[in-house]
C-alpha atoms as a PDB file:
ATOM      1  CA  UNK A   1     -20.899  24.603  46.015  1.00  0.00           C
ATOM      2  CA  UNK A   2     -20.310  25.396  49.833  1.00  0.00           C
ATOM      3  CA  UNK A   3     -16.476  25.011  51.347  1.00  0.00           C
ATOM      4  CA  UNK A   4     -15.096  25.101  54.282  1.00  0.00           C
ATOM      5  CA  UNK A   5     -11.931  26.726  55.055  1.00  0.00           C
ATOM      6  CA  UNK A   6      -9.935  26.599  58.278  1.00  0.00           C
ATOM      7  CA  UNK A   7      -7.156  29.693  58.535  1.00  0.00           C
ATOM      8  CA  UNK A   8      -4.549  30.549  60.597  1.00  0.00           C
ATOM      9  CA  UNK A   9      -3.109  34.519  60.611  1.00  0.00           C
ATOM     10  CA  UNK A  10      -0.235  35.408  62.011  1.00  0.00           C
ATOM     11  CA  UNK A  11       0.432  38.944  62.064  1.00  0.00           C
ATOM     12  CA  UNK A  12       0.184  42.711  64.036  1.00  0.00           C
ATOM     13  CA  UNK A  13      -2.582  43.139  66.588  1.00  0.00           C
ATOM     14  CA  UNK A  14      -3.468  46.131  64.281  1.00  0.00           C
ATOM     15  CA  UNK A  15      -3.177  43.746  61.236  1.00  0.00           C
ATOM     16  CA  UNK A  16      -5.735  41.099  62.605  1.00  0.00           C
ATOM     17  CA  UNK A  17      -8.666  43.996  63.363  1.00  0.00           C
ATOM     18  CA  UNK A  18      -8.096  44.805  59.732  1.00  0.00           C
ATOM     19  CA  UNK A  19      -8.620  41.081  58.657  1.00  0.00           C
ATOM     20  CA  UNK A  20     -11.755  41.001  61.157  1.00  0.00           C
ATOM     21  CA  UNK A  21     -12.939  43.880  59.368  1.00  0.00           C
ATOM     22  CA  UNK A  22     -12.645  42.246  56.007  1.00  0.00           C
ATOM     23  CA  UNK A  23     -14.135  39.185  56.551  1.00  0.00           C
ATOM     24  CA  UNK A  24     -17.318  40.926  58.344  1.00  0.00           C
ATOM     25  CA  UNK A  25     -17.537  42.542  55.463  1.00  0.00           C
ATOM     26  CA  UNK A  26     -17.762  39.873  53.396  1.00  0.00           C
ATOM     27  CA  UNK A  27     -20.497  37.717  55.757  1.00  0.00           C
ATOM     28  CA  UNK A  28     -22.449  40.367  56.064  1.00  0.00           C
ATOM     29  CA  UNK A  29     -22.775  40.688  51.977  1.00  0.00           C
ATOM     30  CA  UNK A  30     -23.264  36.935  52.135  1.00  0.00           C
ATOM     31  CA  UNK A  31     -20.172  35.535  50.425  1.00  0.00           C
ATOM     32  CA  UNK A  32     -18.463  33.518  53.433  1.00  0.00           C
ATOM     33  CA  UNK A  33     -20.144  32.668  56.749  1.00  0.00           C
ATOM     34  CA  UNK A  34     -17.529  32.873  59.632  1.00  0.00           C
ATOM     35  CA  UNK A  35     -18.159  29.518  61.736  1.00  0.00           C
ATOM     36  CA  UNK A  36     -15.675  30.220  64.352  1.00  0.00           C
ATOM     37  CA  UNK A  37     -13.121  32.875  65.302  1.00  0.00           C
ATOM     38  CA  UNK A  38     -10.570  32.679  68.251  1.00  0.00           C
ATOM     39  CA  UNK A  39      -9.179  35.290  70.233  1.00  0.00           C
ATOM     40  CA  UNK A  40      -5.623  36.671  69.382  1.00  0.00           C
ATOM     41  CA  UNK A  41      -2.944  34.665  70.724  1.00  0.00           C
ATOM     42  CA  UNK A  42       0.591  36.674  71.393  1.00  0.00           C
ATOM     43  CA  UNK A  43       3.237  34.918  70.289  1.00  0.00           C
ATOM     44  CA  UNK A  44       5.902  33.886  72.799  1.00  0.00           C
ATOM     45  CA  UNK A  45       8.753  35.625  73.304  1.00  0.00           C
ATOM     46  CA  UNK A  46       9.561  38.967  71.809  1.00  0.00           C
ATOM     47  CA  UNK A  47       7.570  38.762  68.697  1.00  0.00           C
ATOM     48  CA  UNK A  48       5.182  41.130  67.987  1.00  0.00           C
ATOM     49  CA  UNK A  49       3.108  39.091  66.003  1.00  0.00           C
ATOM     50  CA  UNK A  50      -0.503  37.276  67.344  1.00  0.00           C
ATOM     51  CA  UNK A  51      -2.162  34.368  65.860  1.00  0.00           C
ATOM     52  CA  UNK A  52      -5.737  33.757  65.379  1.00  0.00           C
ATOM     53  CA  UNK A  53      -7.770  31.147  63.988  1.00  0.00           C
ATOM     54  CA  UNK A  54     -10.621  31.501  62.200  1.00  0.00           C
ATOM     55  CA  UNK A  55     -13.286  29.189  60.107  1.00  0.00           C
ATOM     56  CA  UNK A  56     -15.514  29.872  57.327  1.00  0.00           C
ATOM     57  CA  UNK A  57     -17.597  28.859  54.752  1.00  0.00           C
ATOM     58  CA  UNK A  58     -17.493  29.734  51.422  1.00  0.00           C
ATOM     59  CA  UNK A  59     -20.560  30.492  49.802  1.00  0.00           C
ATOM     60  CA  UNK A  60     -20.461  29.896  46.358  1.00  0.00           C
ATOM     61  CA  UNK A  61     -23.248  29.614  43.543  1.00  0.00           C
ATOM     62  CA  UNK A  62     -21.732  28.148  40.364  1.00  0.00           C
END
């Protein structure tokens, strides 16, 4: 079974490089495939928070 997932984060700058990390992590042991990544987006205003989209496939063996 293969899925595709579409994700949005919202959260830190410092946050988001963890999540990068992660999901590396997890292509490069062959579970997910990331399709497509954006840059962070800063959220308007004051916010602290950036947004980024990413895309992956799940790669699943059942």
């Amino acid at each position: 079974m293969s899925s595709q997932i579409e994700m949005r984060f919202m959260r830190t700058e410092e946050d988001l490089q963890r999540w990068d990390w992660f999901l590396s992590l997890m292509d490069s042991k062959g579970l997910i495939t990331v399709l497509e990544k954006s840059k962070p987006y800063k959220n308007h205003g004051e916010s602290l928070l950036y947004r980024q989209y990413i895309k992956i496939k799940l790669n699943i063996n059942e």
